[in-house]
Each structure stands twice: as structure tokens, then as C-alpha cells.
C-alpha atoms as a PDB file:
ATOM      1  CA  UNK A   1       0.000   0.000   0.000  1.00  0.00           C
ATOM      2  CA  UNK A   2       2.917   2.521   0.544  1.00  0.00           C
ATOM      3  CA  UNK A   3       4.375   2.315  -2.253  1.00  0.00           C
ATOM      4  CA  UNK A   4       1.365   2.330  -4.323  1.00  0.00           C
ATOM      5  CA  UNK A   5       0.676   5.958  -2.283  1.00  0.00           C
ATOM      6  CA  UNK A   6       4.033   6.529  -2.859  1.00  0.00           C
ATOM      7  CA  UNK A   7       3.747   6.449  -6.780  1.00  0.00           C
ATOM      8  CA  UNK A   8       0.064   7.926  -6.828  1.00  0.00           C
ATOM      9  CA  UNK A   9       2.107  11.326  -4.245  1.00  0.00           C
ATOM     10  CA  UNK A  10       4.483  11.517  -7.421  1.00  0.00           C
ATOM     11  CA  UNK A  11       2.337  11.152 -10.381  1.00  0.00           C
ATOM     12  CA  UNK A  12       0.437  13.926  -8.875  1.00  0.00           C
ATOM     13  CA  UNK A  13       3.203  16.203  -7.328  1.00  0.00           C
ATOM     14  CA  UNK A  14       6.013  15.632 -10.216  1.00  0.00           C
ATOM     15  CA  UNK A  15       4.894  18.191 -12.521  1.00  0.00           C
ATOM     16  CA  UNK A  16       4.668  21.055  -9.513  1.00  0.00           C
ATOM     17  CA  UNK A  17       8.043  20.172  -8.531  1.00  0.00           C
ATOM     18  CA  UNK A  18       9.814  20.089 -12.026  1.00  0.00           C
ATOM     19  CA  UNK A  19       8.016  23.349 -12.684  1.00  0.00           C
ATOM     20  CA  UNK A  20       9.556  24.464  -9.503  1.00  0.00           C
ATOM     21  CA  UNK A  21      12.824  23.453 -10.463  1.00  0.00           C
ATOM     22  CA  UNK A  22      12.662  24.965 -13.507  1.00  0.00           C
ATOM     23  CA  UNK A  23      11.892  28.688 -11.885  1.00  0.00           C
ATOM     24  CA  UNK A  24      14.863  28.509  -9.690  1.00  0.00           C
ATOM     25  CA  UNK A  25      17.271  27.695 -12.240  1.00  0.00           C
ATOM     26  CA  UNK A  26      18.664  24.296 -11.192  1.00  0.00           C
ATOM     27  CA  UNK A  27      21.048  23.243 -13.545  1.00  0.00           C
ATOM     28  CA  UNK A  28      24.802  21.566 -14.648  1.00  0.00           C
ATOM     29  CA  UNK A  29      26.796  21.372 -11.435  1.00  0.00           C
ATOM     30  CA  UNK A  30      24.548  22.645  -8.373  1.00  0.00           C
ATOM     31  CA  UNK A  31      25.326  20.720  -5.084  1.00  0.00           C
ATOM     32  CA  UNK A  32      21.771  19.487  -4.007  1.00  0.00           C
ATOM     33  CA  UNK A  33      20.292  17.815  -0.770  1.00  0.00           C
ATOM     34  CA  UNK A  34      16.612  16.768  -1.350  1.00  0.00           C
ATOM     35  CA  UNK A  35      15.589  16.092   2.435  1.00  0.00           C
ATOM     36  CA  UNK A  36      12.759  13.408   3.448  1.00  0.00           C
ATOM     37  CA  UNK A  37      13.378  11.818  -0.101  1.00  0.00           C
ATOM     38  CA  UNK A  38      10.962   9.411  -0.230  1.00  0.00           C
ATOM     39  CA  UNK A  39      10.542   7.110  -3.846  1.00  0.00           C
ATOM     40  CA  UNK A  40      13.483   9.263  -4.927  1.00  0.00           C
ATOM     41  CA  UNK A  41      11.520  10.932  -7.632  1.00  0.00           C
ATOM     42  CA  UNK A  42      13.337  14.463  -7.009  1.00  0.00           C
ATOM     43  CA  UNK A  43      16.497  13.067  -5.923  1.00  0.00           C
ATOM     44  CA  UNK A  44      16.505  11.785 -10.235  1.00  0.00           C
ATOM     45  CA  UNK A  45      15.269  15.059 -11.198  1.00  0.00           C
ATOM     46  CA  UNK A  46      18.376  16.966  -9.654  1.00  0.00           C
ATOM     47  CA  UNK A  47      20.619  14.048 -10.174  1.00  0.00           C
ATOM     48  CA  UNK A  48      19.562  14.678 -14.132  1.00  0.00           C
ATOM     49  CA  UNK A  49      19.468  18.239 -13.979  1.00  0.00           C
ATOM     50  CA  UNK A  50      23.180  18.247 -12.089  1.00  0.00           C
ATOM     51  CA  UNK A  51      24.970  16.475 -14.314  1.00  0.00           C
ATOM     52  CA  UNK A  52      28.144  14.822 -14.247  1.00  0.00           C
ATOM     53  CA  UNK A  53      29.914  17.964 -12.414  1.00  0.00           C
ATOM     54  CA  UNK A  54      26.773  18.309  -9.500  1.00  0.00           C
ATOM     55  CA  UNK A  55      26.183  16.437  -6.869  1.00  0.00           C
ATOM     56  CA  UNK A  56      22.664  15.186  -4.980  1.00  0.00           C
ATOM     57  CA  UNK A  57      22.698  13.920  -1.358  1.00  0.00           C
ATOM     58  CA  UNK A  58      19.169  12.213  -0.770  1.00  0.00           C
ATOM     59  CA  UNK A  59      18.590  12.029   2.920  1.00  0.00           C
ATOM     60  CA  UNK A  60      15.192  10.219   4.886  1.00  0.00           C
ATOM     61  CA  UNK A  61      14.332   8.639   7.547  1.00  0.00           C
ATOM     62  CA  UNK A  62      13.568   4.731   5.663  1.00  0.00           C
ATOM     63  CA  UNK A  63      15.996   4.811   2.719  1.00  0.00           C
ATOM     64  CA  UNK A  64      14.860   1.686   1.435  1.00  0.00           C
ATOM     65  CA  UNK A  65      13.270   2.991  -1.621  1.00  0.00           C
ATOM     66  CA  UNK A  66      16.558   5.622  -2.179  1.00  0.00           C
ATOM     67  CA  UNK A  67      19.507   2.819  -2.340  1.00  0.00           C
ATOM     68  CA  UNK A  68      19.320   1.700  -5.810  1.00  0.00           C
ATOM     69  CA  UNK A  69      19.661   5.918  -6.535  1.00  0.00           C
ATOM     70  CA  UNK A  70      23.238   5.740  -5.703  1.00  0.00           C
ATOM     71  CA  UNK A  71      25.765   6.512  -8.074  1.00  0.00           C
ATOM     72  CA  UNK A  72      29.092   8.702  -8.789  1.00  0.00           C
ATOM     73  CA  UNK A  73      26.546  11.889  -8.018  1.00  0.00           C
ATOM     74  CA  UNK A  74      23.831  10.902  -6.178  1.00  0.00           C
ATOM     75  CA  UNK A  75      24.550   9.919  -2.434  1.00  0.00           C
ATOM     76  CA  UNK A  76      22.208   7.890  -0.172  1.00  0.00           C
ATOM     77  CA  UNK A  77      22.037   8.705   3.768  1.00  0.00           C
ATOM     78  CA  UNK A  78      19.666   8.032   6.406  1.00  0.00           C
ATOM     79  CA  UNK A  79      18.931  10.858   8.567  1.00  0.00           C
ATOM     80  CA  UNK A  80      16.709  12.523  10.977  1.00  0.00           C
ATOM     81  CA  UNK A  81      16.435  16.230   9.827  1.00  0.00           C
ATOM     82  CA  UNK A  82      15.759  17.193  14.006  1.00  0.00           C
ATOM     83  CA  UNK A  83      18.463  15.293  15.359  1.00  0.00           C
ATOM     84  CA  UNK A  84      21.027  14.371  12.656  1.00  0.00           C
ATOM     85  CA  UNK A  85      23.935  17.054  11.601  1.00  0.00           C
ATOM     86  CA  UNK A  86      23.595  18.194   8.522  1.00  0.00           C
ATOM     87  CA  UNK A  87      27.042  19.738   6.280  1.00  0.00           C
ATOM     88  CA  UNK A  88      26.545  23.616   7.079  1.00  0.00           C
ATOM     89  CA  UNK A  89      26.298  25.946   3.977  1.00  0.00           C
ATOM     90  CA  UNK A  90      27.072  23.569   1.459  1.00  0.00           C
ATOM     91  CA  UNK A  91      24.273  23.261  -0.936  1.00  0.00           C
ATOM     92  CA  UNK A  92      22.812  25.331  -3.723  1.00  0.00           C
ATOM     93  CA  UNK A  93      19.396  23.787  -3.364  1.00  0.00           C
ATOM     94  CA  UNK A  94      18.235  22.564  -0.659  1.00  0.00           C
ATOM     95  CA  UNK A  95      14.606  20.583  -1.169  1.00  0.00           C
ATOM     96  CA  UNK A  96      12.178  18.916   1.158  1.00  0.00           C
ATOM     97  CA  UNK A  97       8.341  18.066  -0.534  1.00  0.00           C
ATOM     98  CA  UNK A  98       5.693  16.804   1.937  1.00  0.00           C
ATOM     99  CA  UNK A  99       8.279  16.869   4.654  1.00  0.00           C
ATOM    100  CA  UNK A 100       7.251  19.844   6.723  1.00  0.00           C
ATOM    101  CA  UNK A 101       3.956  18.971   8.293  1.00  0.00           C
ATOM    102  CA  UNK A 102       4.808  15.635   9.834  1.00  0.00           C
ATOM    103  CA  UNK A 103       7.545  17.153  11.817  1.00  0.00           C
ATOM    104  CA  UNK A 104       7.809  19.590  14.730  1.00  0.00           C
ATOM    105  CA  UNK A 105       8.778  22.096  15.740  1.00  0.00           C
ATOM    106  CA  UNK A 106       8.576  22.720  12.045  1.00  0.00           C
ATOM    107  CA  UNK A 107      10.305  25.755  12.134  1.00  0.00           C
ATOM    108  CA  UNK A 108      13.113  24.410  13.915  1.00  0.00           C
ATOM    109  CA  UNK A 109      13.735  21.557  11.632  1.00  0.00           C
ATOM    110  CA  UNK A 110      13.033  24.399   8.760  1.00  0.00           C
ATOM    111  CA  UNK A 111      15.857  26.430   9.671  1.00  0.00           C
ATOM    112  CA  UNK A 112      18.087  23.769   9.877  1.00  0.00           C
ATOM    113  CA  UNK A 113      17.621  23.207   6.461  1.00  0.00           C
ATOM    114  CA  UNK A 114      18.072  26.513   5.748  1.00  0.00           C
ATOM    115  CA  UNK A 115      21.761  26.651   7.363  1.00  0.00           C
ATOM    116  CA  UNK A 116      22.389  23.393   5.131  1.00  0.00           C
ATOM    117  CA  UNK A 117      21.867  25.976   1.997  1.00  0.00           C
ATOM    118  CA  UNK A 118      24.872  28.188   0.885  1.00  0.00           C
ATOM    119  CA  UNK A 119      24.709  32.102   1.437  1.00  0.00           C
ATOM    120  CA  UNK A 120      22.603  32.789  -1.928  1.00  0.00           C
ATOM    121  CA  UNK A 121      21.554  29.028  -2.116  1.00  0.00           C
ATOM    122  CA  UNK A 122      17.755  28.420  -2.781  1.00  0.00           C
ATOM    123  CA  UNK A 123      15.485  26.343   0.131  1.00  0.00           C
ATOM    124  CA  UNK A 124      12.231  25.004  -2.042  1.00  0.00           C
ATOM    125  CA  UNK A 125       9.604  23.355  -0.570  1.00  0.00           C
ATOM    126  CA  UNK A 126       6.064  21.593  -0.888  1.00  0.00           C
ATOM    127  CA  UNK A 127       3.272  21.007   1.780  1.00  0.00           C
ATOM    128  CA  UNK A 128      -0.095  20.270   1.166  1.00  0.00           C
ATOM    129  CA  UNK A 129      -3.543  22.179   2.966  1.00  0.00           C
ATOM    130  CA  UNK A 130      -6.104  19.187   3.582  1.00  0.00           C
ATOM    131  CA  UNK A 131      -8.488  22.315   4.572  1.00  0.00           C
ATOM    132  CA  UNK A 132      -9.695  22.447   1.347  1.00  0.00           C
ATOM    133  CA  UNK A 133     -10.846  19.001   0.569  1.00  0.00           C
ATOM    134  CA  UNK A 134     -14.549  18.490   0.206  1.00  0.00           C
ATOM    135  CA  UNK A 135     -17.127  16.019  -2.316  1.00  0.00           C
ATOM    136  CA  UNK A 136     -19.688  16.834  -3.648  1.00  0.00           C
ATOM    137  CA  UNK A 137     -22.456  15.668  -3.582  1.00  0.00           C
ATOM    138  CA  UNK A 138     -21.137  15.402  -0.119  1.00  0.00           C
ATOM    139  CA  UNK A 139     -22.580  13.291   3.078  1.00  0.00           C
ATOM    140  CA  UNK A 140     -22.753  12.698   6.326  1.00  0.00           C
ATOM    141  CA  UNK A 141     -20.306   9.672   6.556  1.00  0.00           C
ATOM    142  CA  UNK A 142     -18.104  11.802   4.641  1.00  0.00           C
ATOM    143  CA  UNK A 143     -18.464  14.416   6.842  1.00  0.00           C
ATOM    144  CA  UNK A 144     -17.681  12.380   9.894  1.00  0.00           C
ATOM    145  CA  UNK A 145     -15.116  10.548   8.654  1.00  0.00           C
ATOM    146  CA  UNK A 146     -13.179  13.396   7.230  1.00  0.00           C
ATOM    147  CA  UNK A 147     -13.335  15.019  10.086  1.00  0.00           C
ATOM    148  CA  UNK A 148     -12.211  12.253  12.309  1.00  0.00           C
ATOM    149  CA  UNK A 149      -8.677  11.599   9.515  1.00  0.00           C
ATOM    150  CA  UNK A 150      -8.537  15.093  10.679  1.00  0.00           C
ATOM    151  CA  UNK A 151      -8.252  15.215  14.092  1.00  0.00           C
ATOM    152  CA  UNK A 152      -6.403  11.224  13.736  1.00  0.00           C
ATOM    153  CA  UNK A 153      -3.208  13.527  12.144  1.00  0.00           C
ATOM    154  CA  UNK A 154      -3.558  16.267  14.465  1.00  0.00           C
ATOM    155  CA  UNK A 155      -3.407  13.829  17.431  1.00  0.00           C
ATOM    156  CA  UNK A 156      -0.948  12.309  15.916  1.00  0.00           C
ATOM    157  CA  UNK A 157       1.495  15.400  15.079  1.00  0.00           C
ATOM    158  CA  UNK A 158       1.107  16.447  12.131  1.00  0.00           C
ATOM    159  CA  UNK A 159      -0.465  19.654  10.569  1.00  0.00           C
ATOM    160  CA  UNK A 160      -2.668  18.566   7.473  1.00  0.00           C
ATOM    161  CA  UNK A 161      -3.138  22.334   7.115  1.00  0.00           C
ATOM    162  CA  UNK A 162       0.781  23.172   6.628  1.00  0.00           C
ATOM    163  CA  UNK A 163       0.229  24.277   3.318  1.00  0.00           C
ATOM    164  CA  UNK A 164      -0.895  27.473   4.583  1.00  0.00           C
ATOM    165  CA  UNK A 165       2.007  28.508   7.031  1.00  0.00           C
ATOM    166  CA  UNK A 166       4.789  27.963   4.420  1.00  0.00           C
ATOM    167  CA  UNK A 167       4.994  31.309   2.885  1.00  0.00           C
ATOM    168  CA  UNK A 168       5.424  32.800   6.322  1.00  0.00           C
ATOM    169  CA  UNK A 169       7.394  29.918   7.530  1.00  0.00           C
ATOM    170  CA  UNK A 170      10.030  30.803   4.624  1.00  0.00           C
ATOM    171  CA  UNK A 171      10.208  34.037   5.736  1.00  0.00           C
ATOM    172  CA  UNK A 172      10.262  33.462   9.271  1.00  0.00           C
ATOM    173  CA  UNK A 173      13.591  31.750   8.458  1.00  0.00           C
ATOM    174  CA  UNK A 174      14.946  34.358   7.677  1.00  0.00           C
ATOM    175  CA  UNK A 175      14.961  33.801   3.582  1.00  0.00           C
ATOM    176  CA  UNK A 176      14.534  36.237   1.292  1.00  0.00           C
ATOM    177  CA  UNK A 177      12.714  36.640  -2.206  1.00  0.00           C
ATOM    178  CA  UNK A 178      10.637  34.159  -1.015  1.00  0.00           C
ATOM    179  CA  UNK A 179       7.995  33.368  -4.211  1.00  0.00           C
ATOM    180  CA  UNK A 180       5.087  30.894  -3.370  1.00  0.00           C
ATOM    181  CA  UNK A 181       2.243  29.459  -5.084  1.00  0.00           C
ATOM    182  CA  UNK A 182      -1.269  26.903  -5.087  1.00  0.00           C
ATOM    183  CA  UNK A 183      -2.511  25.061  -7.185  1.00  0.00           C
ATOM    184  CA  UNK A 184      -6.006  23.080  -6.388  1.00  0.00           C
ATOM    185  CA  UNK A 185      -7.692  20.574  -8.261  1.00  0.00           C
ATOM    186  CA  UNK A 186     -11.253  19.416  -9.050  1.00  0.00           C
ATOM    187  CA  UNK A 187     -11.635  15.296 -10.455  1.00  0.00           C
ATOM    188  CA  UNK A 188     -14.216  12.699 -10.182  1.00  0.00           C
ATOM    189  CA  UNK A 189     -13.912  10.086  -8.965  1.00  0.00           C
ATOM    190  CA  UNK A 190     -11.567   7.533  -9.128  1.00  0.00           C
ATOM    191  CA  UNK A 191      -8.725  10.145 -10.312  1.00  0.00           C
ATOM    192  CA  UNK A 192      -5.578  10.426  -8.738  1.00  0.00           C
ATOM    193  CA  UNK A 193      -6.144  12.725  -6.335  1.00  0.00           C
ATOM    194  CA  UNK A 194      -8.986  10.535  -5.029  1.00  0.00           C
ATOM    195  CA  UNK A 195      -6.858   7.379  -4.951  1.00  0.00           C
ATOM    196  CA  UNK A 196      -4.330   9.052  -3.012  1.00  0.00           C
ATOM    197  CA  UNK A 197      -7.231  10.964  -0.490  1.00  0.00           C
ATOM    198  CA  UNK A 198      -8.327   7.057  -0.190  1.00  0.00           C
ATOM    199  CA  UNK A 199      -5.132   5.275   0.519  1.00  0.00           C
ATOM    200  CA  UNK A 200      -4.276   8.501   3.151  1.00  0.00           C
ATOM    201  CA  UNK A 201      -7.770   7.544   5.032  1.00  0.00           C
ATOM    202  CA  UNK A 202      -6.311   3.954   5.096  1.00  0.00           C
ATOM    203  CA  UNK A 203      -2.877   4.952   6.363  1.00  0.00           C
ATOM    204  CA  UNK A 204      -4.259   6.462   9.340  1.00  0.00           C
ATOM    205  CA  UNK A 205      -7.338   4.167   9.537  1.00  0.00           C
ATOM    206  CA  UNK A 206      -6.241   2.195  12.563  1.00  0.00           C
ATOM    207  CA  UNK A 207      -5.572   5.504  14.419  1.00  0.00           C
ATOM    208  CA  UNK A 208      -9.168   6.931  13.458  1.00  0.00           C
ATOM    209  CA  UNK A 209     -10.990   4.051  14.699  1.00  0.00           C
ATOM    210  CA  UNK A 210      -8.510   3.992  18.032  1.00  0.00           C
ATOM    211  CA  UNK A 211      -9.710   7.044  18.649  1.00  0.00           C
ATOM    212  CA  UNK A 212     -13.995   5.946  18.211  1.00  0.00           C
ATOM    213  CA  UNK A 213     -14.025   6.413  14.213  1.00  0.00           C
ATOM    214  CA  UNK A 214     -16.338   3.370  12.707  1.00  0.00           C
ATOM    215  CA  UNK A 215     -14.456   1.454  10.157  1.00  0.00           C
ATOM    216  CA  UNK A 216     -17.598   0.458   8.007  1.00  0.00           C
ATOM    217  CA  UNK A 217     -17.846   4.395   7.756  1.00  0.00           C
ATOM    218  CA  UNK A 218     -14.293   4.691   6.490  1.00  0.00           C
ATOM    219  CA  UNK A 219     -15.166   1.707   3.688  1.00  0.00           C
ATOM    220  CA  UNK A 220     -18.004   3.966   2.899  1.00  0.00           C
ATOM    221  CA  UNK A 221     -16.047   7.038   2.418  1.00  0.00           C
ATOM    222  CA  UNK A 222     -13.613   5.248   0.453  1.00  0.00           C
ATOM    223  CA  UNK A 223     -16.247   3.917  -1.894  1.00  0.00           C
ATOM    224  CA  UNK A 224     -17.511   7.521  -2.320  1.00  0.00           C
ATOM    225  CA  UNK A 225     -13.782   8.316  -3.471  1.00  0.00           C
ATOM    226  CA  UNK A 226     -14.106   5.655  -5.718  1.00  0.00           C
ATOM    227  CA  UNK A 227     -17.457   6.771  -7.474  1.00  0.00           C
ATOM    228  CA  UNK A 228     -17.671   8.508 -10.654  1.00  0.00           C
ATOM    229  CA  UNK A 229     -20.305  10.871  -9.886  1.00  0.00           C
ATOM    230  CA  UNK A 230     -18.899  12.682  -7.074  1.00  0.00           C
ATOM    231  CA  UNK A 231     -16.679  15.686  -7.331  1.00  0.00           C
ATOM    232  CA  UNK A 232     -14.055  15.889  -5.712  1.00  0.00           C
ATOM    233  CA  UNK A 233     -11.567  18.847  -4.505  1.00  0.00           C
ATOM    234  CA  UNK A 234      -8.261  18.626  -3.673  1.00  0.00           C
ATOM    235  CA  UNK A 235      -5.716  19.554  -0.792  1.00  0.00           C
ATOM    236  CA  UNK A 236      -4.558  22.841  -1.722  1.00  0.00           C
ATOM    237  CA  UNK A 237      -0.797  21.960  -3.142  1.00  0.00           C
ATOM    238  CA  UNK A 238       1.634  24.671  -1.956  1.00  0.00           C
ATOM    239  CA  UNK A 239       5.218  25.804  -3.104  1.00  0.00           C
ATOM    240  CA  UNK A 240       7.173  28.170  -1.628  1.00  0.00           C
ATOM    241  CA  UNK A 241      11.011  29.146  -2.498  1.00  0.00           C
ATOM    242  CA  UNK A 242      13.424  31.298  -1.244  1.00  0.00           C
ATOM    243  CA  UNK A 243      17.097  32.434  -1.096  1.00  0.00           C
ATOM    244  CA  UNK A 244      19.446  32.279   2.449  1.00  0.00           C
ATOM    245  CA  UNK A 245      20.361  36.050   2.374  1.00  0.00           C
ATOM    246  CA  UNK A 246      24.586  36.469   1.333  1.00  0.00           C
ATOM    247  CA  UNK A 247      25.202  38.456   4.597  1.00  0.00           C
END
């Protein structure tokens, strides 16, 4: 299941990310760290984009999916971004997608990253608002059930509304020409973005029904995902980028 949520996150988030790749300039021999990797899909972006005179250092937590990246430019570590040292002012990019809102404090391990980036390097990041997700038609179960994954991630520590801070997180960093923008998306159905909304309902099912959530509910909201006829809006998708200040 993780990896299938794992391909559905990049199918859906690898255009926004090449896109912001592309408006930052990465190109033939930038030194990169891409934190909280994942599948790796960034870390062969910039590994591509780097070329034979860059460098990428991929860096999560599991980096099971990551070892088969490794290569004369492309370096493979496991680290914890809260507790693990990270080389200070040594990349041009540094990069962390759907990273920020499982962590805390997030503006801790945000700076950190920041100090990672040379003076003039570029931080770049992606976090998602779930505030924004609704069907239509829409129900009760939904309702309930939505609202119980919500308060499941809160309890458990993340922020499913992230998306929202990062603009004011980069600049509470202390970057500067920080540029940031949304995208949101209406499917049926069955699309993408509803496979993905279902499969994150299943990773925190056990949680939601810990805390008095009603399983049979969850199948029905899952179903509803699934149908056709419904409409469905996304998680507002949100980049921000910005540049550690030369003095």
C-alpha cells in the first residue's frame, strides 16, 4: 500500500516540482540535498538536472526505496532532519516536498535546512492544505469521517493544514525573495487525487478508529472516493522558495 501511495504522491506532485525546479534555475553542477526523499523521484530530477559535475545527497528517515539511486553523483544517507547534523552551507538547493507537516517544531527543523543551503543558495519546498478538501455531492459519513482523519493527524502530530504557514514559515527563516504558489484541483472520482485521499484515510485508519471512528464508515467514504459521480476537490498543493540572504 505505501508504495502504491508513494507512486500515486508523485504522479500527482512531479509536474509542480519540475516546474519548480525549472523557476529557480537548477542546472549543470549545483550541489543538491533533497531532504525526506521518499521514492526518490526528485532526488533523479536533480541528479539529471546536475549532471556529471553536480552532486545530490538524498537524505530520509527509511531509505529503502533511495539505495538503488546511488551513483558517482547521487549519495544515499539516512537521517533525521531534528536530530542528525547536517554539512553547514554547502548546498545550492536545498529541497524537502511533503516533509514539513509531519515534523515539529517545524520551524526548527526548517531552519536547519536553511543553514544546510549556501549564502545565496535556494530552500524550495512543498506542503499540502487538507483544509480544502470536500465532495460533492457530499454526506454525512463523509463528513464524519473526514473530520475524524482530521483530528487522527492532528493527534498524531502532524499539521494537514501546513500548506498554509509555508509562505510565512520561509520568511520566518529568515529567507529572502521568497515566491510561493497553489494550485487546487477538481476530479471525479476515481482520479488520482482521489486514490491518493483514499489510501491517506487507510494509512491512518487504525488511528481513526482507536480514537472511536467506525471502520464500516471509512469503507463507505472510500467507496464515495471511488465513485464517478462525485466531485471531488483537492488539498490545496503549496510551493514556496526562497534564497538564504549572502550576509
Amino acid at each position: 500500500m505505501e508504495r502504491a501511495r508513494l507512486s500515486l504522491l508523485e504522479e500527482l506532485h512531479d509536474p509542480l516540482s519540475a516546474g519548480q525546479l525549472d523557476a529557480i534555475g537548477v542546472s549543470e553542477g549545483w550541489r543538491c540535498l533533497d531532504v525526506g526523499a521518499g521514492g526518490g523521484s526528485v532526488t533523479r530530477m536533480l541528479s539529471t538536472r546536475v549532471g556529471s559535475t553536480g552532486s545530490v545527497l538524498a537524505v530520509d528517515l527509511d531509505t529503502s526505496l533511495l539505495e538503488g539511486l546511488a551513483s558517482d553523483r547521487v549519495q544515499v544517507r539516512r537521517l533525521d532532519i531534528l536530530v542528525d547534523p547536517l554539512p553547514q552551507a554547502a548546498f545550492d538547493l536545498v529541497h524537502a516536498r511533503l516533509l514539513l507537516m509531519f515534523l515539529s517544531p517545524r520551524l526548527g527543523a526548517l531552519e536547519r535546512m536553511v543553514n544546510a543551503a549556501v549564502p545565496g543558495g535556494w530552500v524550495a519546498m512543498v506542503a499540502p492544505d487538507f483544509s480544502t478538501v470536500a465532495l460533492s455531492p457530499t454526506s454525512v459519513v463523509w463528513r464524519r469521517v473526514w473530520s475524524q482523519f482530521l483530528d487522527a493527524a492532528m493527534a498524531g502530530g502532524w499539521d494537514p493544514a501546513y500548506g498554509a504557514r509555508l509562505y510565512g514559515d520561509l520568511c520566518a527563516a529568515g529567507l529572502v525573495d521568497v515566491q510561493a504558489d497553489s494550485n487546487v484541483r477538481c476530479s471525479a472520482g476515481g482520479s488520482v487525487e482521489a486514490r491518493l485521499l483514499s489510501l491517506t484515510l487507510e494509512r491512518l485508519r487504525e488511528r481513526m478508529v482507536e480514537r472511536g471512528g467506525d471502520s464500516a464508515e471509512i469503507d463507505e467514504a472510500q467507496r464515495l472516493l471511488a465513485e464517478p459521480d462525485i466531485a471531488i476537490t483537492s488539498p490545496t498543493h503549496c510551493l514556496a522558495h526562497g534564497q538564504r540572504p549572502n550576509s
